[in-house]
PDB file of N, CA and C in Angstrom:
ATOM      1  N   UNK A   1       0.024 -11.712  -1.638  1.00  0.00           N
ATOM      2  CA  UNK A   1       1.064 -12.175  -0.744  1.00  0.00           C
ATOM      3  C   UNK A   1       2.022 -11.032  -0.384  1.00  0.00           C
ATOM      4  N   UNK A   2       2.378 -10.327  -1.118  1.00  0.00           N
ATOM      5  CA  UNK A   2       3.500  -9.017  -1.300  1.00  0.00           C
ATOM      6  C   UNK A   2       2.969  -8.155  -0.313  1.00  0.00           C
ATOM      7  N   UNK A   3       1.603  -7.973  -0.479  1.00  0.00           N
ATOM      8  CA  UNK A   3       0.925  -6.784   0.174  1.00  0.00           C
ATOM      9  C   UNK A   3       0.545  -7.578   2.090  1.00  0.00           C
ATOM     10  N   UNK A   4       0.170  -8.697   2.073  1.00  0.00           N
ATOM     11  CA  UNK A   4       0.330  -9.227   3.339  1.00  0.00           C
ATOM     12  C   UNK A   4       1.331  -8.956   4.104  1.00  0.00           C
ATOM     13  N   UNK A   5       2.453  -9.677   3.547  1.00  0.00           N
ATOM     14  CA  UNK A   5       4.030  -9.501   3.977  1.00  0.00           C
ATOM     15  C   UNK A   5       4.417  -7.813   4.496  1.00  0.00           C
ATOM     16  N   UNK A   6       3.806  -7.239   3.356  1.00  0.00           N
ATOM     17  CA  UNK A   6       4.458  -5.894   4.016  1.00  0.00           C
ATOM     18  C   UNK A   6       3.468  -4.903   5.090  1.00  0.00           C
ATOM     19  N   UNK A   7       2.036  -6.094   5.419  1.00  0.00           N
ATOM     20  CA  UNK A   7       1.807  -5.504   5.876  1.00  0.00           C
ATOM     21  C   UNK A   7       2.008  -5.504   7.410  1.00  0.00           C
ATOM     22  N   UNK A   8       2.683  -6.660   7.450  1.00  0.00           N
ATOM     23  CA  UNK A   8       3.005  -7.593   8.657  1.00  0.00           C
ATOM     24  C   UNK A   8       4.243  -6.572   9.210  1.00  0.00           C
ATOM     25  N   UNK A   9       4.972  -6.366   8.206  1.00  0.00           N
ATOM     26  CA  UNK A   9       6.075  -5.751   8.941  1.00  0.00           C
ATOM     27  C   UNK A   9       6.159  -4.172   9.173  1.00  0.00           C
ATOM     28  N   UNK A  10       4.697  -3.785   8.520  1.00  0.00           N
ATOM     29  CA  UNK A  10       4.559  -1.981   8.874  1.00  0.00           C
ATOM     30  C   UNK A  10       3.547  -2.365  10.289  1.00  0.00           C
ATOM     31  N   UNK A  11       3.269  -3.373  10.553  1.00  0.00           N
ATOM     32  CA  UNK A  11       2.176  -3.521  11.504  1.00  0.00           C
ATOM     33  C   UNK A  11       3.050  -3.893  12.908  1.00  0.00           C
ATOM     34  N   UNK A  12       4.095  -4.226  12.566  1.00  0.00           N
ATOM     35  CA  UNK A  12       4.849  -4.731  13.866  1.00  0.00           C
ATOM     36  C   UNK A  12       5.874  -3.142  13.992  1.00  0.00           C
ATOM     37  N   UNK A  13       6.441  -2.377  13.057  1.00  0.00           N
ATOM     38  CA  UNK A  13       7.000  -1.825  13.295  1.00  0.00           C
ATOM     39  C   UNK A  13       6.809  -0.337  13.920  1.00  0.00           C
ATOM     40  N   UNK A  14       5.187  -0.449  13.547  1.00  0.00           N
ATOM     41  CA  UNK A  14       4.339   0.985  13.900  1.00  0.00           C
ATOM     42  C   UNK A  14       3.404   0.696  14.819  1.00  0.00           C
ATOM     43  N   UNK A  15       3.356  -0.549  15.210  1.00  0.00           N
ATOM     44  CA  UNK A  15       2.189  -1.133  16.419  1.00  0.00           C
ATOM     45  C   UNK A  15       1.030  -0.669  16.466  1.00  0.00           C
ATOM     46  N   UNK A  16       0.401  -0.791  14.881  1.00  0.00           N
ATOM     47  CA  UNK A  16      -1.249  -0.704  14.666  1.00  0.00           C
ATOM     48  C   UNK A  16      -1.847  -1.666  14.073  1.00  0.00           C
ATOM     49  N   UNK A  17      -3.041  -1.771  13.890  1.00  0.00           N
ATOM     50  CA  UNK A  17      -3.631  -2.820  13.845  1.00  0.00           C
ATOM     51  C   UNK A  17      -3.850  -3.118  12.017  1.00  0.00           C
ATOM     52  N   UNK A  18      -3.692  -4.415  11.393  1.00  0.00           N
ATOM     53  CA  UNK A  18      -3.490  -4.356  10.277  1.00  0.00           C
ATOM     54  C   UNK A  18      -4.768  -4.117   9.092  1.00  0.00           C
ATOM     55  N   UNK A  19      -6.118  -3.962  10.000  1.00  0.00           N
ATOM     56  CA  UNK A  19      -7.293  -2.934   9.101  1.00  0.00           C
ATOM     57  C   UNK A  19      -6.477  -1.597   9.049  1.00  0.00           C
ATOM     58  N   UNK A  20      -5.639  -0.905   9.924  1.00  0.00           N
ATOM     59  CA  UNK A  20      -5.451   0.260   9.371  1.00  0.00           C
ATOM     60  C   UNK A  20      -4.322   0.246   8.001  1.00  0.00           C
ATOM     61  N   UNK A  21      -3.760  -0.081   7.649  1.00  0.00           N
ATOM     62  CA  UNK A  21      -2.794  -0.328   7.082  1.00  0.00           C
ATOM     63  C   UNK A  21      -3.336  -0.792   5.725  1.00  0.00           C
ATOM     64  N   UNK A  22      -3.591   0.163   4.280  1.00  0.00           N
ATOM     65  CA  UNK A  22      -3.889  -0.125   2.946  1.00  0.00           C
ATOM     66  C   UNK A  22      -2.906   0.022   1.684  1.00  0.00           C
ATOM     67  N   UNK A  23      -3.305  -0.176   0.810  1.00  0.00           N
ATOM     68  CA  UNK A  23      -2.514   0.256  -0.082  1.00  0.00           C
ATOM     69  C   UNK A  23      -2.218   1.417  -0.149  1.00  0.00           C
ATOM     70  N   UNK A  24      -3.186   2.340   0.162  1.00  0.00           N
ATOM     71  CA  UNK A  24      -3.339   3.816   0.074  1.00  0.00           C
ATOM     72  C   UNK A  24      -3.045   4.662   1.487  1.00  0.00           C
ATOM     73  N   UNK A  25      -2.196   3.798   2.500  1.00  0.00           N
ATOM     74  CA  UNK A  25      -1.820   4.208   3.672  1.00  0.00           C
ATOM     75  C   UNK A  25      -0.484   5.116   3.296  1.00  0.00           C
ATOM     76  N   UNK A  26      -0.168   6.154   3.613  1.00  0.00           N
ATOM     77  CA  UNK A  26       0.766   7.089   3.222  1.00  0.00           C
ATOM     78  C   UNK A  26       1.875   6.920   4.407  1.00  0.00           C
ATOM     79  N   UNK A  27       3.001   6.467   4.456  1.00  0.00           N
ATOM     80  CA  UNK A  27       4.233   6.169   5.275  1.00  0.00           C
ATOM     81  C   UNK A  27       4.183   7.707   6.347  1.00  0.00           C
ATOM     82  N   UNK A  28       4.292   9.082   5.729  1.00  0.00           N
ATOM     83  CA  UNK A  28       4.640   9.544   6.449  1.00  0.00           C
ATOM     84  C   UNK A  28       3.412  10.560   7.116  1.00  0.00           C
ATOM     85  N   UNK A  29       2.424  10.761   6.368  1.00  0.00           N
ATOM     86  CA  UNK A  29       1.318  11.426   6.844  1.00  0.00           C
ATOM     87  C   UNK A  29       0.366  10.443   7.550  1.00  0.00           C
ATOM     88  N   UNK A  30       0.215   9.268   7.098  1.00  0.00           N
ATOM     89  CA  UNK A  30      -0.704   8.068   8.297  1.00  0.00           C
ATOM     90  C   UNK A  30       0.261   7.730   9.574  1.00  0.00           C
ATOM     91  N   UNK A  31       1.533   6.644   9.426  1.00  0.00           N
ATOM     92  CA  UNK A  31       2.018   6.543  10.259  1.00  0.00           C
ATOM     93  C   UNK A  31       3.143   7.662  10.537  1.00  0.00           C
ATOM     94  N   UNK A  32       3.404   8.417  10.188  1.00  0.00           N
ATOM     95  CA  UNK A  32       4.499   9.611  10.248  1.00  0.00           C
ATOM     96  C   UNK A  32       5.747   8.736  11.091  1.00  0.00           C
ATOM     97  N   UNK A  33       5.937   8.397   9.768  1.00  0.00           N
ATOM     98  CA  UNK A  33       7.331   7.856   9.814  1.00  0.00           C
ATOM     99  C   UNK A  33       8.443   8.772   9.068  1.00  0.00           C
ATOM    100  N   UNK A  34       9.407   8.438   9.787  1.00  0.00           N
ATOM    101  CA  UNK A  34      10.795   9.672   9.468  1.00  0.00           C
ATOM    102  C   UNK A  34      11.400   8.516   8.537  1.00  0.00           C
ATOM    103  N   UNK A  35      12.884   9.328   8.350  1.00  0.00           N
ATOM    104  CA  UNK A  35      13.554   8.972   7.553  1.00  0.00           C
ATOM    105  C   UNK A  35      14.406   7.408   8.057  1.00  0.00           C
ATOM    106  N   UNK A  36      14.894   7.541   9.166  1.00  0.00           N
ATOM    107  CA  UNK A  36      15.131   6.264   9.893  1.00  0.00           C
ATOM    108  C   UNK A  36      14.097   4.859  10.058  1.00  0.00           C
ATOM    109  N   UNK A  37      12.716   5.393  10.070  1.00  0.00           N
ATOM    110  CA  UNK A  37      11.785   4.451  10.141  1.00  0.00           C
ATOM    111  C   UNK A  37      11.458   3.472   8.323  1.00  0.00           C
ATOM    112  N   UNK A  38      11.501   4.794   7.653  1.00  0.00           N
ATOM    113  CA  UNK A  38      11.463   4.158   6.442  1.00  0.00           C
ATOM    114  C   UNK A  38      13.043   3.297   6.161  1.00  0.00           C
ATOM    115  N   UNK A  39      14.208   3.809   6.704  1.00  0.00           N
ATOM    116  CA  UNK A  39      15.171   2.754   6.691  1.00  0.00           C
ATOM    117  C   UNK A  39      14.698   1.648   7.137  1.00  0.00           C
ATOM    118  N   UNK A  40      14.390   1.683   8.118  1.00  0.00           N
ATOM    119  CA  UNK A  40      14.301  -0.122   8.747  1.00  0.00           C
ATOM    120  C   UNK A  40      13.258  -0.868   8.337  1.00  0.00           C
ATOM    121  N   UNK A  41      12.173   0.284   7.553  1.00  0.00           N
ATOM    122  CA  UNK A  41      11.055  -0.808   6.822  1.00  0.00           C
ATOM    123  C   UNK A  41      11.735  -1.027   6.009  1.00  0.00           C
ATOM    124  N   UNK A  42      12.371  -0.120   5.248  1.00  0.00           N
ATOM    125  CA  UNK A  42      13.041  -0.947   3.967  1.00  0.00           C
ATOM    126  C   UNK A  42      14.373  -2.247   4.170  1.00  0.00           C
ATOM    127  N   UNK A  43      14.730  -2.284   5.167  1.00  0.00           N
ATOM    128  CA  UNK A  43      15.674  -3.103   5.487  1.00  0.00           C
ATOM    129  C   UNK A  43      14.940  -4.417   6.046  1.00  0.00           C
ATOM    130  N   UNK A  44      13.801  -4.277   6.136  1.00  0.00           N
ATOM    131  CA  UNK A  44      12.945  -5.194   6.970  1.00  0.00           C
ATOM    132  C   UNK A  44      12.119  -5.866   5.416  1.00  0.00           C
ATOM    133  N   UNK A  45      12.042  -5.511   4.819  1.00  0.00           N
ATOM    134  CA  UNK A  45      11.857  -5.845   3.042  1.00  0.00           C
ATOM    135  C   UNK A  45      12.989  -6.178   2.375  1.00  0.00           C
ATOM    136  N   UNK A  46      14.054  -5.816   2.808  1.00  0.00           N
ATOM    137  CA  UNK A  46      14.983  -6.782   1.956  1.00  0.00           C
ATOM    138  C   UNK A  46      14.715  -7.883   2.435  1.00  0.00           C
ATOM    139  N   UNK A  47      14.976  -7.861   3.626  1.00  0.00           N
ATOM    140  CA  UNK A  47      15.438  -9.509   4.368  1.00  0.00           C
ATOM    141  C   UNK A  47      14.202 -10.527   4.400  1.00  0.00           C
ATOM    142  N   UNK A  48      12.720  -9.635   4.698  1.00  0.00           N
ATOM    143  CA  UNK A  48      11.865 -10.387   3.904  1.00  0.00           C
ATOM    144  C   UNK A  48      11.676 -11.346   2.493  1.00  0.00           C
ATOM    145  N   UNK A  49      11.900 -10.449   1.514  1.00  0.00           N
ATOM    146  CA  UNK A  49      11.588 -10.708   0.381  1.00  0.00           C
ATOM    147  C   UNK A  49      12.951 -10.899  -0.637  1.00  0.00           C
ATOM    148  N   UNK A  50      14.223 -10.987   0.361  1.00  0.00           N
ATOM    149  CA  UNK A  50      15.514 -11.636   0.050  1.00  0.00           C
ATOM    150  C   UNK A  50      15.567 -10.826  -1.914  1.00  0.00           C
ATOM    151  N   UNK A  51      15.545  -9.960  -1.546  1.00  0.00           N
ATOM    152  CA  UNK A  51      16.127  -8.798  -2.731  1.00  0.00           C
ATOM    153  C   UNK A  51      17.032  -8.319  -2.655  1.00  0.00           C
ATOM    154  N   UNK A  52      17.974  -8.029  -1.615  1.00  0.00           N
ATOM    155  CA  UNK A  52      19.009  -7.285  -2.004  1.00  0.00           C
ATOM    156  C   UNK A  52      18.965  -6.245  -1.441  1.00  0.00           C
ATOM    157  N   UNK A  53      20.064  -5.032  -1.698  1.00  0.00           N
ATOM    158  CA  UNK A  53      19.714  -3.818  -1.460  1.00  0.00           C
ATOM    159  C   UNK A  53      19.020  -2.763  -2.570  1.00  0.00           C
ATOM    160  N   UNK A  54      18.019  -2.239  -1.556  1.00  0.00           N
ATOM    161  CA  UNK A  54      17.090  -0.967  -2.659  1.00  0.00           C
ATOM    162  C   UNK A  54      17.821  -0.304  -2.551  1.00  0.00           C
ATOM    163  N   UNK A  55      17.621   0.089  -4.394  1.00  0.00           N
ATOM    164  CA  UNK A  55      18.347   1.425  -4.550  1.00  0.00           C
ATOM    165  C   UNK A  55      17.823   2.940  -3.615  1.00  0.00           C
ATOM    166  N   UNK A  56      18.782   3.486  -3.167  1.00  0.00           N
ATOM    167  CA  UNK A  56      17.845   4.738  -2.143  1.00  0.00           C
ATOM    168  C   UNK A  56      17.243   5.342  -2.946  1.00  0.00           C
ATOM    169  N   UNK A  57      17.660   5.991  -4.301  1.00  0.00           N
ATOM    170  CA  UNK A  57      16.877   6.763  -5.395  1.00  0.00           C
ATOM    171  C   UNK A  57      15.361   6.322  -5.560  1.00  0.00           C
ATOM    172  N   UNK A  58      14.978   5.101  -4.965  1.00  0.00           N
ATOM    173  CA  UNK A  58      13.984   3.647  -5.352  1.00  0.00           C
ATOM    174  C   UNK A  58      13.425   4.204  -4.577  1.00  0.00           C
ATOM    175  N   UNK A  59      14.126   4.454  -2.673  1.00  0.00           N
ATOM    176  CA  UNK A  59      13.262   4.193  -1.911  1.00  0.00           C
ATOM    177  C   UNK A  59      12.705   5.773  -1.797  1.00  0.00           C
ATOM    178  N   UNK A  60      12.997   6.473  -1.839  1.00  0.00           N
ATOM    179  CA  UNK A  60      12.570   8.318  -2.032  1.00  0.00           C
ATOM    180  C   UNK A  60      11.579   8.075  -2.892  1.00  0.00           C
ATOM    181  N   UNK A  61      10.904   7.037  -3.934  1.00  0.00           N
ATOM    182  CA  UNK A  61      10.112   7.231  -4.536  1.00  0.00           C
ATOM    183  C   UNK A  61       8.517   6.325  -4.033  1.00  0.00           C
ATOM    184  N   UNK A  62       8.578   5.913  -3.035  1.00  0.00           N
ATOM    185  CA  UNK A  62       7.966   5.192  -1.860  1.00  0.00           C
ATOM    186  C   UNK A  62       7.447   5.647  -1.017  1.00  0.00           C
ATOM    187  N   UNK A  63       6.120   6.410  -1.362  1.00  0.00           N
ATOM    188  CA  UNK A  63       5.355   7.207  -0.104  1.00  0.00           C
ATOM    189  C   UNK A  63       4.059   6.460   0.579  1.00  0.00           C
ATOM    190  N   UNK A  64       3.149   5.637  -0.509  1.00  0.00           N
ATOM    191  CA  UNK A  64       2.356   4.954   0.364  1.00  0.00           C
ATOM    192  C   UNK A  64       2.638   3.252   0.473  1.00  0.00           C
ATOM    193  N   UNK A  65       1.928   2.955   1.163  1.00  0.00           N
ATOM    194  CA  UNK A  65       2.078   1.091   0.921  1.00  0.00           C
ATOM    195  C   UNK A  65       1.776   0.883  -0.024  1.00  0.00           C
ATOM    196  N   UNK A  66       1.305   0.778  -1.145  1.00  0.00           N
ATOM    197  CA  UNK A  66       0.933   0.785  -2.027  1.00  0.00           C
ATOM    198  C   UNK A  66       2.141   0.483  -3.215  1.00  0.00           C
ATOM    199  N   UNK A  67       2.827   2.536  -2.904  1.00  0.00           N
ATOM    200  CA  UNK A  67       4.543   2.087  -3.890  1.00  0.00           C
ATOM    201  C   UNK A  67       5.226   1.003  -3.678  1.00  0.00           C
ATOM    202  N   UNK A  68       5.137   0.510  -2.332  1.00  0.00           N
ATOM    203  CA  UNK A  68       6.124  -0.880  -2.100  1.00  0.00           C
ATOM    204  C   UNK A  68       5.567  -1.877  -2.312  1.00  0.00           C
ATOM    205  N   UNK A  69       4.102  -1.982  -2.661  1.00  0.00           N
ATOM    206  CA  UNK A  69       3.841  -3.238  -2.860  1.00  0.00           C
ATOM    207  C   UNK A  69       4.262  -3.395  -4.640  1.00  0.00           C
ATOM    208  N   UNK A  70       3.840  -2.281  -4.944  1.00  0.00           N
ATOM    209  CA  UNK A  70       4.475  -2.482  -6.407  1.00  0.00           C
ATOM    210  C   UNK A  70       5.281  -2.092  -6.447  1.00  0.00           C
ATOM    211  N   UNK A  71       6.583  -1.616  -5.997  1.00  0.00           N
ATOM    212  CA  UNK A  71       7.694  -1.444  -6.443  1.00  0.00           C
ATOM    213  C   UNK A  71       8.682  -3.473  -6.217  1.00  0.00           C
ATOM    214  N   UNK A  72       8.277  -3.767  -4.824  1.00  0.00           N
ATOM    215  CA  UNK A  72       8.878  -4.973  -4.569  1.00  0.00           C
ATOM    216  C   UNK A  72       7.783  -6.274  -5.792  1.00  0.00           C
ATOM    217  N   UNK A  73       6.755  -6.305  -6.173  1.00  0.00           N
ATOM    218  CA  UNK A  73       6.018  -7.187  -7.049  1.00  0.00           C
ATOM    219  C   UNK A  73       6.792  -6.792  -8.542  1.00  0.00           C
ATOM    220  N   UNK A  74       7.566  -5.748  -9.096  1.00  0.00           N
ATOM    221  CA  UNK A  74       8.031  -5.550 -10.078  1.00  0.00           C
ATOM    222  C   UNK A  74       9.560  -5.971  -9.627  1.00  0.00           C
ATOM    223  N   UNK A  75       9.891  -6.525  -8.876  1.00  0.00           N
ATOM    224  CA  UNK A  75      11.514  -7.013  -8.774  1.00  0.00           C
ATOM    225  C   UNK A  75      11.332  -8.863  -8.539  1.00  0.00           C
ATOM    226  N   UNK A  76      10.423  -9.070  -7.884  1.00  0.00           N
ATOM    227  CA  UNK A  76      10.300 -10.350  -7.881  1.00  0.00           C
ATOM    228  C   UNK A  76       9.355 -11.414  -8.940  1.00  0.00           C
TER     229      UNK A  76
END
């Protein structure tokens, strides 16, 4: 479910199709996403998954889909 969810919202926010998009999809070398983009995914995961705010120290440690699926499955 975790990994659906987030994939829904890297899929709307990067406008590719959600076969591309794995655990092992790398934020900034697959979709080369900047620093602003990973803001709004991560802001797009709070409000999803009604957590709160990530710690930024948290989110610097978040390079593929993968880290967020387990970083957000270890908070909920």
């Amino acid at each position: 479910m975790v990994f659906t969810k987030v994939r829904e919202i890297i899929c709307e926010k990067f406008a590719v199709d959600e076969d591309q998009v794995t655990m092992d999809t790398s934020f900034k070398e697959d979709l080369n996403a900047d620093s602003l983009d990973m803001v709004e995914i991560v802001m797009a995961i709070e409000e999803e998954f009604d957590i709160g705010e990530i710690d930024e120290d948290a989110v610097s440690g978040i390079d593929t889909v993968g880290d967020a699926v387990n970083f957000i499955s270890n908070i909920l």
